[in-house]
Protein backbone atom coordinates (compact mmCIF):
# COMPACT_ATOMS: atom_id res chain seq x y z
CA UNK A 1 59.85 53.68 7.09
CA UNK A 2 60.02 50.19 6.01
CA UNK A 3 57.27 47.55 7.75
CA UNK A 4 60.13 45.05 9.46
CA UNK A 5 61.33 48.58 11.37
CA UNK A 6 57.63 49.95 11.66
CA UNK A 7 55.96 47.52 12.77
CA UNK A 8 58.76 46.85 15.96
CA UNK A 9 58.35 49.95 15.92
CA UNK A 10 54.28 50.78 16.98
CA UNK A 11 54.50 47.13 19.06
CA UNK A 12 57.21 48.83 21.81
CA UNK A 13 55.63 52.29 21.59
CA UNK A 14 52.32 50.39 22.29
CA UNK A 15 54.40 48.21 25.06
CA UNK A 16 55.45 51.47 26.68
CA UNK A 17 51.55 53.03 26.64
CA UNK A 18 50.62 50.48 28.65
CA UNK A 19 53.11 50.28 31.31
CA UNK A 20 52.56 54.11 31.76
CA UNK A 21 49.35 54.32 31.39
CA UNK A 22 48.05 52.02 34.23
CA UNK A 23 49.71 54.48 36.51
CA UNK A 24 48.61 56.94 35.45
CA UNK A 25 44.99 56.42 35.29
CA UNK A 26 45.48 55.27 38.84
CA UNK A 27 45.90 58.93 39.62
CA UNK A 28 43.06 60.41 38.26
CA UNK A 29 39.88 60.79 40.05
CA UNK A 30 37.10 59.09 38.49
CA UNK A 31 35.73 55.58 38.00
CA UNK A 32 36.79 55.52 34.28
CA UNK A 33 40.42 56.06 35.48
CA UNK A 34 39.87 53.25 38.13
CA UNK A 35 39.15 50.97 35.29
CA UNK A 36 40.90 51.59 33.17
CA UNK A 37 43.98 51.86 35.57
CA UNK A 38 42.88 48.22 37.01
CA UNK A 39 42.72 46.75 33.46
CA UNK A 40 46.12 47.94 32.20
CA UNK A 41 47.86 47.19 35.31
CA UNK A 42 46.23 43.05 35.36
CA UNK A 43 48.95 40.37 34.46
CA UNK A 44 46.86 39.47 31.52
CA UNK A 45 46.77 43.12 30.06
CA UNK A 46 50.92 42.45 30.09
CA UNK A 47 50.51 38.87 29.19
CA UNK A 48 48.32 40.59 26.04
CA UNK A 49 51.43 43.07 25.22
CA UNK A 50 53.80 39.91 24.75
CA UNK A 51 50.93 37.74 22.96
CA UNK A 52 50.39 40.70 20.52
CA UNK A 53 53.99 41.36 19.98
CA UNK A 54 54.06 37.91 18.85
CA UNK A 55 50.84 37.74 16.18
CA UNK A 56 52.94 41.67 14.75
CA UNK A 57 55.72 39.29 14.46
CA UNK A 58 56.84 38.18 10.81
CA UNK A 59 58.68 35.00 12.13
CA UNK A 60 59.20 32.65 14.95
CA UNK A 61 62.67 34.01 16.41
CA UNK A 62 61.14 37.79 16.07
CA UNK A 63 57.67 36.47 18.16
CA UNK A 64 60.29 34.94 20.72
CA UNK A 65 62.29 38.30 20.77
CA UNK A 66 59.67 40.80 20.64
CA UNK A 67 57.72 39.18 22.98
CA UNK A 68 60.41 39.32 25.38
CA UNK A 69 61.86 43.10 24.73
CA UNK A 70 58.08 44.43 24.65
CA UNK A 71 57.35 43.08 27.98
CA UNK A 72 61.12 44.58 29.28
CA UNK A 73 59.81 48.12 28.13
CA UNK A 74 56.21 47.70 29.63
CA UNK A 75 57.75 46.44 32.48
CA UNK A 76 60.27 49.57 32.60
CA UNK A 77 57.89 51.95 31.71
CA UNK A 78 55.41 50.82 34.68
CA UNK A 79 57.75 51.32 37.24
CA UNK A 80 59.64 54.82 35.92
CA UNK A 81 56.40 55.82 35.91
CA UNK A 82 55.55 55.08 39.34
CA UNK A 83 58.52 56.54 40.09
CA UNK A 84 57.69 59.57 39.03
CA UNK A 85 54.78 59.67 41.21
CA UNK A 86 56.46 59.28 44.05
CA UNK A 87 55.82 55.90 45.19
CA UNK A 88 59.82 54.94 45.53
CA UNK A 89 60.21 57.91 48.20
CA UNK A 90 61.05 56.91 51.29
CA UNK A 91 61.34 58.57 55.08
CA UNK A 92 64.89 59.02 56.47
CA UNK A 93 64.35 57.68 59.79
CA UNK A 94 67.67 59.16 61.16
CA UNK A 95 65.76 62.51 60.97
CA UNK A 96 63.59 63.00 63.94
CA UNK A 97 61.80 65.76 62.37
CA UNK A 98 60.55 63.18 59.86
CA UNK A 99 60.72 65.86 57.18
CA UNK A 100 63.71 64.81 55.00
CA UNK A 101 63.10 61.98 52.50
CA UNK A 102 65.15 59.70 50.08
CA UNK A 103 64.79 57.87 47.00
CA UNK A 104 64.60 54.03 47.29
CA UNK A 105 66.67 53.50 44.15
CA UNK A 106 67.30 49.53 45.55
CA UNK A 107 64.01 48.89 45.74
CA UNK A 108 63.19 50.40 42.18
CA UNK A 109 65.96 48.20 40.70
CA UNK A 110 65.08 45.45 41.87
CA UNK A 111 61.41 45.15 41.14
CA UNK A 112 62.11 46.19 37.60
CA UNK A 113 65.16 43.27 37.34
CA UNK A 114 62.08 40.99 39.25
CA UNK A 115 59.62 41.13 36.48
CA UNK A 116 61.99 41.34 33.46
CA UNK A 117 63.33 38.10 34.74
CA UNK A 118 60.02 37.05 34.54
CA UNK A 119 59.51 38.52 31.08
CA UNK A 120 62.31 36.50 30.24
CA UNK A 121 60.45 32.97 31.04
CA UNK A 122 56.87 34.09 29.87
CA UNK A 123 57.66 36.55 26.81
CA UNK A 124 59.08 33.32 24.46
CA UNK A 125 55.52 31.66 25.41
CA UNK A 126 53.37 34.22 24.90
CA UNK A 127 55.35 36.12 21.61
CA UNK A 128 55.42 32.51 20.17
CA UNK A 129 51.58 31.84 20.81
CA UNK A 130 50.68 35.62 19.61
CA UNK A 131 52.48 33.98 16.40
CA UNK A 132 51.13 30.68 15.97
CA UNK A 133 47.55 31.77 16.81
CA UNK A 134 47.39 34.23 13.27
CA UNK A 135 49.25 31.17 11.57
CA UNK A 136 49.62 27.80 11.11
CA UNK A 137 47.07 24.80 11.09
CA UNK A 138 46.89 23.95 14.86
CA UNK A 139 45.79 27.69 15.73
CA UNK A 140 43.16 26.93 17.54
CA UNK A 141 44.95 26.00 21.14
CA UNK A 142 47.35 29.03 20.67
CA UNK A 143 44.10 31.30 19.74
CA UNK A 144 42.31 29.94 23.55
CA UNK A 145 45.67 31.12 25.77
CA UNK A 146 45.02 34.54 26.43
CA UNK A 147 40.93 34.65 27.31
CA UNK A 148 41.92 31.42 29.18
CA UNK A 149 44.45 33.44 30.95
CA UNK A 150 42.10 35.92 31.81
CA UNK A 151 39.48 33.91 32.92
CA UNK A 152 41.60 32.60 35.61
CA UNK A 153 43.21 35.92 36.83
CA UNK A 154 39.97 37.33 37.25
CA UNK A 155 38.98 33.84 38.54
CA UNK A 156 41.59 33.86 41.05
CA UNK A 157 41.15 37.97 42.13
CA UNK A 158 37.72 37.46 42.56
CA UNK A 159 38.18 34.83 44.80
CA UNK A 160 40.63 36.26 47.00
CA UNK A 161 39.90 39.81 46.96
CA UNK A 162 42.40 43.00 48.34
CA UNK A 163 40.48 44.23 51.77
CA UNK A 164 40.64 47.63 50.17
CA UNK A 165 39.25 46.74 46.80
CA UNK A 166 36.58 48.88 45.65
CA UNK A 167 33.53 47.47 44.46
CA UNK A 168 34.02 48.92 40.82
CA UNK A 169 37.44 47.10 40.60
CA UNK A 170 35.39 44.02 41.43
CA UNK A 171 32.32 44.92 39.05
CA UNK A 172 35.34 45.33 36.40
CA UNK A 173 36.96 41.61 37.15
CA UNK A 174 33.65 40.36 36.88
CA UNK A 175 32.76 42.36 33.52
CA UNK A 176 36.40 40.79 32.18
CA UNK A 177 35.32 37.65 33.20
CA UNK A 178 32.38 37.34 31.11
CA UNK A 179 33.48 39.13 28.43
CA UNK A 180 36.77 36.60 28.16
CA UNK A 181 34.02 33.46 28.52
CA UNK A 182 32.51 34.94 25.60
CA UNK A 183 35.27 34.99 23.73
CA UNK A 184 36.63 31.41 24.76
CA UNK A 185 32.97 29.91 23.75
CA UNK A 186 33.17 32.01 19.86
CA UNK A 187 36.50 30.98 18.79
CA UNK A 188 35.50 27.57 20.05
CA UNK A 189 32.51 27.94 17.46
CA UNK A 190 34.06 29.51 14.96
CA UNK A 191 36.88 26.35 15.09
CA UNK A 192 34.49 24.01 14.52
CA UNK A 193 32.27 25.86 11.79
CA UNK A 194 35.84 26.07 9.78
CA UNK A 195 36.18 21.97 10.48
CA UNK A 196 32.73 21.63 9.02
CA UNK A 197 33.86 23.49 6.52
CA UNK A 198 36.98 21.74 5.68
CA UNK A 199 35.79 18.52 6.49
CA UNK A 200 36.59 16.26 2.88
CA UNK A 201 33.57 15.00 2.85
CA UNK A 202 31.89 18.48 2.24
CA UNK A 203 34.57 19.24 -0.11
CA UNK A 204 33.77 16.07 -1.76
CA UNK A 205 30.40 16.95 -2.12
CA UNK A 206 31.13 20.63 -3.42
């Protein structure tokens, strides 16, 4: 198979794995299903999907495009998959008996045509980042966006946390946290190593 359809190719596959996949975890007992389940299913893990996308993509238009489509099938795949589990059954309440049930089809539709609308304004950004972060001479700025994006996420769930949040989803925000600080402070040293490095008046002196 030739790389410009392979490579599409393993970016969408890997776009679907993650919408089903933070599901799925959710449903298995465990604390390594919890976190994983609570990483995949963060905006910044699907904010990573369309960055990625981009950097896999061979020009600007396919970063904008791919970072848009893989987004629509994470985005898909999520909710199908939730589906499937049953979350989008609903009581009929004109049975007293409470027994018979129906299939919220609206309410599936329209959280899937929510977030791809969404994908629509963020994909371009991110798939066009993803590009200009693994090219280009300004990629420092474009390399920052998504542990910056992180950082505030898990910023902004740590500060307002769900009632019901268990403390290993908050150990795990916290642990992201860090871990994305880390990475903001090395590329920050690593971009100005490489300006040492290509400063003129070392290359003067070499």
């Amino acid at each position: 198979m030739p790389s410009s359809i392979l490579r599409p190719t393993l970016v969408l596959a890997a776009s679907a794995a993650v919408g089903i996949l933070g599901p799925v975890f959710g449903s298995v007992n465990g604390q390594a299903g919890q976190v994983i389940s609570a990483t995949l299913s963060a905006g910044w893990a699907y904010a990573a999907v369309s960055y990625f996308s981009g950097m896999a993509s061979t020009t600007k238009k396919g970063a904008v495009v791919l970072g848009v489509v893989s987004l629509w099938v994470s985005v898909v795949a999520y909710y199908l998959t939730k589906a499937a589990q049953g979350d989008y059954l609903r009581a009929d309440l004109s049975d007293t008996t409470g027994k018979t049930e129906y299939f919220a089809y609206g309410e599936l539709l329209s959280m899937i045509g929510l977030w791809s609308v969404v994908a629509c304004i963020l994909g371009p950004l991110c798939g066009i980042a993803g590009k200009f972060s693994r090219t280009g001479p300004y990629r420092f700025p474009f390399q920052l966006l998504l542990p910056l994006v992180v950082v505030v996420e898990t910023t902004m769930r740590l500060a307002y946390p769900a009632p019901l949040q268990v403390q290993l989803v908050v150990t795990t925000w916290q642990v992201t946290r860090v871990v994305a600080i880390v990475a903001v402070v090395a590329l920050f040293v690593v971009a100005v190593w490489q300006g040492k490095s290509n400063h003129p008046a070392d290359q003067a002196r070499a």
